[in-house]
C-alpha atoms as a PDB file:
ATOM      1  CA  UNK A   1      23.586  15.010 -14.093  1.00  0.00           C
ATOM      2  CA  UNK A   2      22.715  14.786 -10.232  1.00  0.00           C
ATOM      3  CA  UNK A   3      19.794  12.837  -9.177  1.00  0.00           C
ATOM      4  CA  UNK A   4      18.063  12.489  -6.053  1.00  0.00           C
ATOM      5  CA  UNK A   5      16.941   9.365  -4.737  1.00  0.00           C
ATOM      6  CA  UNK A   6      15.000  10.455  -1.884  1.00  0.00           C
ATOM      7  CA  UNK A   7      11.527  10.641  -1.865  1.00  0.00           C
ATOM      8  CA  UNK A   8       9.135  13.675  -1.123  1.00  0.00           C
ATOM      9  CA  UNK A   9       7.277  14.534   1.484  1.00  0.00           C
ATOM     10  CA  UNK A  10       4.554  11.766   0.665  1.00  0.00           C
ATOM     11  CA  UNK A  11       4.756   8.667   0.828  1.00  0.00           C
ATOM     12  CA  UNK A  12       1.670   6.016   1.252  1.00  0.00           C
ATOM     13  CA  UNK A  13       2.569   2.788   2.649  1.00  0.00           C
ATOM     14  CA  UNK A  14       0.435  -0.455   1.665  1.00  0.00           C
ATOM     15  CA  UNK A  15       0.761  -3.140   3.938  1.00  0.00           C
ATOM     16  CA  UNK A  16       0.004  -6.838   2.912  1.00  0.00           C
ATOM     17  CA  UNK A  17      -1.610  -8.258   6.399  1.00  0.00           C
ATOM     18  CA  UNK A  18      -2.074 -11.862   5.443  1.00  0.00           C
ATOM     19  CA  UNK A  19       0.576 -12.583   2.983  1.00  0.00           C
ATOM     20  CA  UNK A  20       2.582 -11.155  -0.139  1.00  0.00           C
ATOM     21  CA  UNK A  21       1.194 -13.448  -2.564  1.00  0.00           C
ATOM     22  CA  UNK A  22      -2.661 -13.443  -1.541  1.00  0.00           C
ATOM     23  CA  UNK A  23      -5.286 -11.963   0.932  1.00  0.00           C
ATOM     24  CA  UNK A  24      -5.548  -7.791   1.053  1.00  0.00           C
ATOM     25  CA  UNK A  25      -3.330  -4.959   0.471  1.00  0.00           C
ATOM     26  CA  UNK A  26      -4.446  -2.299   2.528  1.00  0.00           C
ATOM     27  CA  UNK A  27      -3.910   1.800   2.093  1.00  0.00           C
ATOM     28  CA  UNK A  28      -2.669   3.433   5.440  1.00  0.00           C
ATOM     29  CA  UNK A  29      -6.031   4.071   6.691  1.00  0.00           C
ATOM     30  CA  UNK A  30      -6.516   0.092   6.191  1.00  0.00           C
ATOM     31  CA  UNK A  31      -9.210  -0.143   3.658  1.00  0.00           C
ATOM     32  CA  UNK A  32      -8.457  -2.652   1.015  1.00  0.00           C
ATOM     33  CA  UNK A  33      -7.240  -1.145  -2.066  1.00  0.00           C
ATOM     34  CA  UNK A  34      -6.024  -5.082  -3.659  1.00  0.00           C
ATOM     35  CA  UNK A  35      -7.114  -8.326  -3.394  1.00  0.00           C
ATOM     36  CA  UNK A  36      -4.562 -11.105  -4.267  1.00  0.00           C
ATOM     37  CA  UNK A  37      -5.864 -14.446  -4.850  1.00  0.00           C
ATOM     38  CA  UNK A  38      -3.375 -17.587  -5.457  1.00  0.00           C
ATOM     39  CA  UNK A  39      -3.883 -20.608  -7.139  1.00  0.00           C
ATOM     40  CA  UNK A  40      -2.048 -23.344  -6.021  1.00  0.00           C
ATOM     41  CA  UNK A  41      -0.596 -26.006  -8.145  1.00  0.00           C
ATOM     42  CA  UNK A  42      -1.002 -30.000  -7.761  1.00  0.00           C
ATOM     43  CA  UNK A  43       2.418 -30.319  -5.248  1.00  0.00           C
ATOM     44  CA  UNK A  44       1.433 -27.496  -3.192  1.00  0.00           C
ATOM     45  CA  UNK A  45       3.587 -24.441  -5.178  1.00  0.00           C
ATOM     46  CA  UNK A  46       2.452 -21.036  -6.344  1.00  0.00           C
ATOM     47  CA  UNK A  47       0.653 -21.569  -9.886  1.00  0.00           C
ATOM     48  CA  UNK A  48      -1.174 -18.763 -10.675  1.00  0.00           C
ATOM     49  CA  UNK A  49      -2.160 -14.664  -9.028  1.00  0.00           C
ATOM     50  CA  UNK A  50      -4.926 -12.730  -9.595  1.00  0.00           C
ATOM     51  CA  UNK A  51      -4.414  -9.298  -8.516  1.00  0.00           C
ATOM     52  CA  UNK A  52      -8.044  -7.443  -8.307  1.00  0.00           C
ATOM     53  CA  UNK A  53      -7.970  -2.995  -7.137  1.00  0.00           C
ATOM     54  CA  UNK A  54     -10.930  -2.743  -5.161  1.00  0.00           C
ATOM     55  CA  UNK A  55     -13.460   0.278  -7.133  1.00  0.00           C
ATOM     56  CA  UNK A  56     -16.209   2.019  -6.549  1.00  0.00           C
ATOM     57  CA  UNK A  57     -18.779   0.288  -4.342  1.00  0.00           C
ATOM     58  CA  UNK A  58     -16.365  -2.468  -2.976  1.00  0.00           C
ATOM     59  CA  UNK A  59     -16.613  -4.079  -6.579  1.00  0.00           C
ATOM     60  CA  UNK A  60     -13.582  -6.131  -8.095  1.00  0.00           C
ATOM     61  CA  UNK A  61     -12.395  -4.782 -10.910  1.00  0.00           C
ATOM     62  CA  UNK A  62      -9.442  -7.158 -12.491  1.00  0.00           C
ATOM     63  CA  UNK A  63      -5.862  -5.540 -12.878  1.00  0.00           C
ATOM     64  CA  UNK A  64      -3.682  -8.238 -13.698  1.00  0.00           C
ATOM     65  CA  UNK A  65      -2.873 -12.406 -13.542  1.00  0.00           C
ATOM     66  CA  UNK A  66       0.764 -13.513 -13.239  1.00  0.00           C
ATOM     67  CA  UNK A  67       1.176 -17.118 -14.264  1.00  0.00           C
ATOM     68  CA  UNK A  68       4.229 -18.382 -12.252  1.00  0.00           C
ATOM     69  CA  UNK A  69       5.298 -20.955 -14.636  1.00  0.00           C
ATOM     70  CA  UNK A  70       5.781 -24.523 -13.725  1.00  0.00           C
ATOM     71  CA  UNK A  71       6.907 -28.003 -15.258  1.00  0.00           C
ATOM     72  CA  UNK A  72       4.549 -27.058 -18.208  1.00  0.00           C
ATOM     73  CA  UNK A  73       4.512 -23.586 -19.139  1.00  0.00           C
ATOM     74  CA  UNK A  74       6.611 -20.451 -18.547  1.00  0.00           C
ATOM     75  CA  UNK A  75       6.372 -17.287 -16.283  1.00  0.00           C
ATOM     76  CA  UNK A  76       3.659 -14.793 -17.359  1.00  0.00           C
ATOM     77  CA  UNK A  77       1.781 -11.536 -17.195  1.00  0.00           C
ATOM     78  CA  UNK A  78      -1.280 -10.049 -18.047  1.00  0.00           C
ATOM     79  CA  UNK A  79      -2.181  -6.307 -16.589  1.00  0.00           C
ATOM     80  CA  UNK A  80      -4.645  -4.520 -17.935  1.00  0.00           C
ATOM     81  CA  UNK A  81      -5.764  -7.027 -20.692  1.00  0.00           C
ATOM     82  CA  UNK A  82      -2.421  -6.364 -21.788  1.00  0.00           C
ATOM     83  CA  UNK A  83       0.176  -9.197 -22.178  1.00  0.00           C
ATOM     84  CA  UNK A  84       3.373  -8.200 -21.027  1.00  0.00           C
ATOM     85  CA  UNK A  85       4.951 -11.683 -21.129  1.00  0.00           C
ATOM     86  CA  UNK A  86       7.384 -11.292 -19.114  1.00  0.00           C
ATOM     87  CA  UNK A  87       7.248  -8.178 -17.830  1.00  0.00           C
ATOM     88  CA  UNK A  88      10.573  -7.455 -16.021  1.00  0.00           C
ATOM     89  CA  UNK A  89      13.987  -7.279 -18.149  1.00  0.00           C
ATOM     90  CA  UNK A  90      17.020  -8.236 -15.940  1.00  0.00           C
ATOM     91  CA  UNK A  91      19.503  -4.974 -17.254  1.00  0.00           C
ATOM     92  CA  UNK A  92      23.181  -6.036 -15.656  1.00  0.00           C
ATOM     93  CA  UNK A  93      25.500  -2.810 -15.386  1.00  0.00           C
ATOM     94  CA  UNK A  94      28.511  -5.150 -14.885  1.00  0.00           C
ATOM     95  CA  UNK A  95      30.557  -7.678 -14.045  1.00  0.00           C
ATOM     96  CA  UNK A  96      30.176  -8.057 -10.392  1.00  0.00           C
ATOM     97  CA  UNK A  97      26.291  -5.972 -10.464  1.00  0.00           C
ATOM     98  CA  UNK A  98      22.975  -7.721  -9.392  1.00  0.00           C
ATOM     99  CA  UNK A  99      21.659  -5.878 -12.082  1.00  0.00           C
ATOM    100  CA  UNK A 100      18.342  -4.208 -12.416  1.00  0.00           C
ATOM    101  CA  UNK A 101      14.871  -5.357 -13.518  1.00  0.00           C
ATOM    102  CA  UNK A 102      13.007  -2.964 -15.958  1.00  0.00           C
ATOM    103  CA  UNK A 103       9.251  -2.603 -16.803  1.00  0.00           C
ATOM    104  CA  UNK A 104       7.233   0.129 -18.809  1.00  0.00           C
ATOM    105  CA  UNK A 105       3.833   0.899 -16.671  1.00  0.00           C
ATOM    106  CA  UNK A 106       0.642   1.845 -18.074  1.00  0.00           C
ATOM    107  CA  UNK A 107       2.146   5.449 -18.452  1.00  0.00           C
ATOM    108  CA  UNK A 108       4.308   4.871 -21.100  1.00  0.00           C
ATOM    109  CA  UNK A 109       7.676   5.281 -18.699  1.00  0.00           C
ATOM    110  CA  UNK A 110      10.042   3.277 -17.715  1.00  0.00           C
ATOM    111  CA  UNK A 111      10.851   1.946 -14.009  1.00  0.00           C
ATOM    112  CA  UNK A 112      13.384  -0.549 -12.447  1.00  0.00           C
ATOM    113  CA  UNK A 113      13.831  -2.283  -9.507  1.00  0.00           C
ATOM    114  CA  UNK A 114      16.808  -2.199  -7.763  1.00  0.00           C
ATOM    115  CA  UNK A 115      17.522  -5.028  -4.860  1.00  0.00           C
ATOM    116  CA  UNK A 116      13.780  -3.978  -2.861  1.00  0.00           C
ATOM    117  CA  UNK A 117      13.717  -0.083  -4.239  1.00  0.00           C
ATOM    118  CA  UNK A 118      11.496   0.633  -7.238  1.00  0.00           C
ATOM    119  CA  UNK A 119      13.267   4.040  -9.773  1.00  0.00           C
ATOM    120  CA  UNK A 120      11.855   5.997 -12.415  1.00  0.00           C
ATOM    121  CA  UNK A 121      14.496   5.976 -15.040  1.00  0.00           C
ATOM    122  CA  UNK A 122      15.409   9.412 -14.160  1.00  0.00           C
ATOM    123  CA  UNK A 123      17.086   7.755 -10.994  1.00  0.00           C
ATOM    124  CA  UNK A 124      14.050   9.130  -8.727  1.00  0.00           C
ATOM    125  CA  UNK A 125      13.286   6.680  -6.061  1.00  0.00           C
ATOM    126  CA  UNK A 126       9.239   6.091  -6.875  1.00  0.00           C
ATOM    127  CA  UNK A 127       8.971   3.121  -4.028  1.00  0.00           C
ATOM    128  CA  UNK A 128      10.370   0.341  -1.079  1.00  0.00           C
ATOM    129  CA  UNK A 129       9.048  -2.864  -0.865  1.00  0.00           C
ATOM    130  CA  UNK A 130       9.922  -3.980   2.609  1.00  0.00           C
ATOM    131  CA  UNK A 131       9.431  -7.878   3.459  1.00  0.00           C
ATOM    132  CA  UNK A 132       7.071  -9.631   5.847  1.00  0.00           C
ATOM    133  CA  UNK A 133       9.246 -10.210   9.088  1.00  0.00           C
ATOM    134  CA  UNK A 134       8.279 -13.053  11.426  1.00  0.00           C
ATOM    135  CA  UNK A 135       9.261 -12.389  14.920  1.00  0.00           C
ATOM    136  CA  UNK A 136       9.332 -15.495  17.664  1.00  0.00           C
ATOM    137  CA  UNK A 137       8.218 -13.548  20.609  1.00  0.00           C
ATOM    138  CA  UNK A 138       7.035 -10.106  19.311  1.00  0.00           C
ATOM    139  CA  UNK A 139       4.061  -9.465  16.866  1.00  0.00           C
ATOM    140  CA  UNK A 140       4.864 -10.126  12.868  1.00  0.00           C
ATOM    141  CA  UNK A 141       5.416  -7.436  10.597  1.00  0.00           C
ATOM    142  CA  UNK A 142       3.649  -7.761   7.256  1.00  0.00           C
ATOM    143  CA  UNK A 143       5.281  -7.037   4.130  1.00  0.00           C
ATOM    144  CA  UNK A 144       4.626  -2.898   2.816  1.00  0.00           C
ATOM    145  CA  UNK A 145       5.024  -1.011   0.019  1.00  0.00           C
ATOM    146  CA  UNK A 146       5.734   2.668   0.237  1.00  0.00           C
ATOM    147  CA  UNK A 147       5.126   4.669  -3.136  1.00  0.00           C
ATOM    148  CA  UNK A 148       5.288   8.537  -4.207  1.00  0.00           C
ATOM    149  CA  UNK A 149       2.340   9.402  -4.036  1.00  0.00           C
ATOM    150  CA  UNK A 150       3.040  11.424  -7.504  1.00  0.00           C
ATOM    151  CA  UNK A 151       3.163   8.050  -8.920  1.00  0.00           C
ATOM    152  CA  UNK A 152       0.097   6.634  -6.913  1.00  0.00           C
ATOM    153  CA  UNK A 153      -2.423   6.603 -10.257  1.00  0.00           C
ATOM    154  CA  UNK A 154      -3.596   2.990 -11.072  1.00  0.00           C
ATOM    155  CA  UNK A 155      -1.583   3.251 -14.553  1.00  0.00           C
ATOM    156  CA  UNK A 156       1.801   2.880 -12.521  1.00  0.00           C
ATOM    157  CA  UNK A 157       0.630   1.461  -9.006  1.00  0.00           C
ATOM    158  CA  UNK A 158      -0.458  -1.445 -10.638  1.00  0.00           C
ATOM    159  CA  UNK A 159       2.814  -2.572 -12.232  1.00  0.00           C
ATOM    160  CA  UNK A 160       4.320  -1.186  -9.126  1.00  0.00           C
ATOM    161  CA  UNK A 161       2.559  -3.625  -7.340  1.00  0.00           C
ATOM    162  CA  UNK A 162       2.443  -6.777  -9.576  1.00  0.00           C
ATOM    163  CA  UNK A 163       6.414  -6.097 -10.161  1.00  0.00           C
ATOM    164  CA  UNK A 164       7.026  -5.972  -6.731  1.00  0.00           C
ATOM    165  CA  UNK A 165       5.001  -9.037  -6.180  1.00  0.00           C
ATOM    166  CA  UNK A 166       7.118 -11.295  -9.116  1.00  0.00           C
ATOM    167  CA  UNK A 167      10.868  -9.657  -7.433  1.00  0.00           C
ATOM    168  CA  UNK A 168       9.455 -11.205  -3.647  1.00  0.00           C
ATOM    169  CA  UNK A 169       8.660 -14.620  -5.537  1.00  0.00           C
ATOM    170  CA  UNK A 170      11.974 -14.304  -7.482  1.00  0.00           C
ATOM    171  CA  UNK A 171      13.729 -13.955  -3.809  1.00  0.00           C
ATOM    172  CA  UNK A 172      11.269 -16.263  -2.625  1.00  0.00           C
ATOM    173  CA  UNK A 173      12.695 -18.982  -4.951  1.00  0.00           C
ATOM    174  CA  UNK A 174      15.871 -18.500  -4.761  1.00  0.00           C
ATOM    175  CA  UNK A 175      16.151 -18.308  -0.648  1.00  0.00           C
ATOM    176  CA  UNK A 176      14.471 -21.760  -1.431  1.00  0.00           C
ATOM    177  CA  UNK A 177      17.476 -23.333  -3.950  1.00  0.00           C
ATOM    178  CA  UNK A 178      20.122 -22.120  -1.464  1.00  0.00           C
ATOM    179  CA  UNK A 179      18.918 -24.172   1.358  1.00  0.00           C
ATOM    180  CA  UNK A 180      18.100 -26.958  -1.337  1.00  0.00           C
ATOM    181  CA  UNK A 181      21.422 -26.515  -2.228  1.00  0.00           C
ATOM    182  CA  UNK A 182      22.673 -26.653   1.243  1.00  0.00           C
ATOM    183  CA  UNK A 183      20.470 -29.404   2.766  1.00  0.00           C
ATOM    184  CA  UNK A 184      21.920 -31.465  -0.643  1.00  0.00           C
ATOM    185  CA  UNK A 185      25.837 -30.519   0.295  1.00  0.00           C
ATOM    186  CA  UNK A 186      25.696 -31.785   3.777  1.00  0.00           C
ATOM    187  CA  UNK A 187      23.567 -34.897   2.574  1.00  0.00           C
ATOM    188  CA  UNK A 188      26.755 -35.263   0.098  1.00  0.00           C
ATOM    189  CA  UNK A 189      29.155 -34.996   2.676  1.00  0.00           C
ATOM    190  CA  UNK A 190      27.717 -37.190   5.021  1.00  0.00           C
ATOM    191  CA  UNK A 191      27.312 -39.676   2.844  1.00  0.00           C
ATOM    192  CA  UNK A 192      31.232 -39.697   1.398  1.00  0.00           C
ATOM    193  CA  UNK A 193      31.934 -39.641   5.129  1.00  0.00           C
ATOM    194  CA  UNK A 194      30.437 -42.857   6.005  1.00  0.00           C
ATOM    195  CA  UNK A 195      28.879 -40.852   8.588  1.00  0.00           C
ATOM    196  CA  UNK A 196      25.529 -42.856  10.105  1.00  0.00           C
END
């Protein structure tokens, strides 16, 4: 069975100009399609997202909350009015694989994530997240999103788009505990050194 990952001919890029986790998502003409709201928690971190599509008449109409877990509760997701819990199932293919995060979107299918490419299960690549990159002396690039446009309808954007969202805060978090980690192995080593 042969399966092509490339995409067809179109392709609409959404670009996140203030930040991943809150502020607009933007369609290539650079209406707002999303609005992401964040609700921070008592030490500063990332509590809650609301994730509103913009409708008819600039109105908000409410596509999904993640809860990002904390001390007292655990990761969550509503889309739709629907809880999905968790919503992405970490699928390993081996010993030595990063694995693959799986969702079923309004539509019934199923999709995974691979590393910062989105598949349908067929193995066709459906989108790209690409991260915000902050430049010293050149303008910032915001974070985008590129999806088929065949799979552009709210039912699957919007787990597109909240998925994507939850894999950035996953890498988010873990870029995070590796300099924790680091910071705490040269604090170790300094301090077995007798170093002042």
């Amino acid at each position: 069975m042969s399966t092509s990952n490339a995409y067809p001919s179109s392709v609409i890029t959404f670009t996140f100009p203030d930040d991943p986790f809150y502020g607009r998502v933007n369609d290539p003409t650079g209406a707002v399609v999303y609005q992401l709201d964040l609700k921070k928690g008592l030490l500063g971190g990332k509590k809650a997202s609301s994730i509103s599509r913009i409708g008819p008449k600039g109105s908000f109409e409410p596509v999904g909350e993640i809860n990002w877990g904390g001390w007292t509760n655990s990761k969550n997701v509503v889309i739709s009015g629907i809880d999905c819990g968790k919503l992405l199932v970490h699928r390993s293919r081996g010993l030595f694989s990063s694995g693959e995060y799986w969702f079923t979107a309004g539509d019934g299918r199923e999709y995974y994530w691979k590393k910062k490419e989105c598949f349908a299960a067929s193995g066709q690549r459906v989108a790209t997240y690409t991260r915000k990159m902050i430049r010293l002396r050149h303008s910032n690039t915001p974070a985008s999103l590129s999806v088929d446009q065949s799979y552009s309808a709210p039912a699957v954007l919007d787990f597109i788009v909240v998925s994507a969202l939850m894999l950035e805060k996953k890498r988010e978090d873990e870029e995070t505990n590796s300099t924790n980690a680091a910071v705490n192995a040269a604090s170790a080593s300094a301090a077995s050194s007798g170093g002042c």
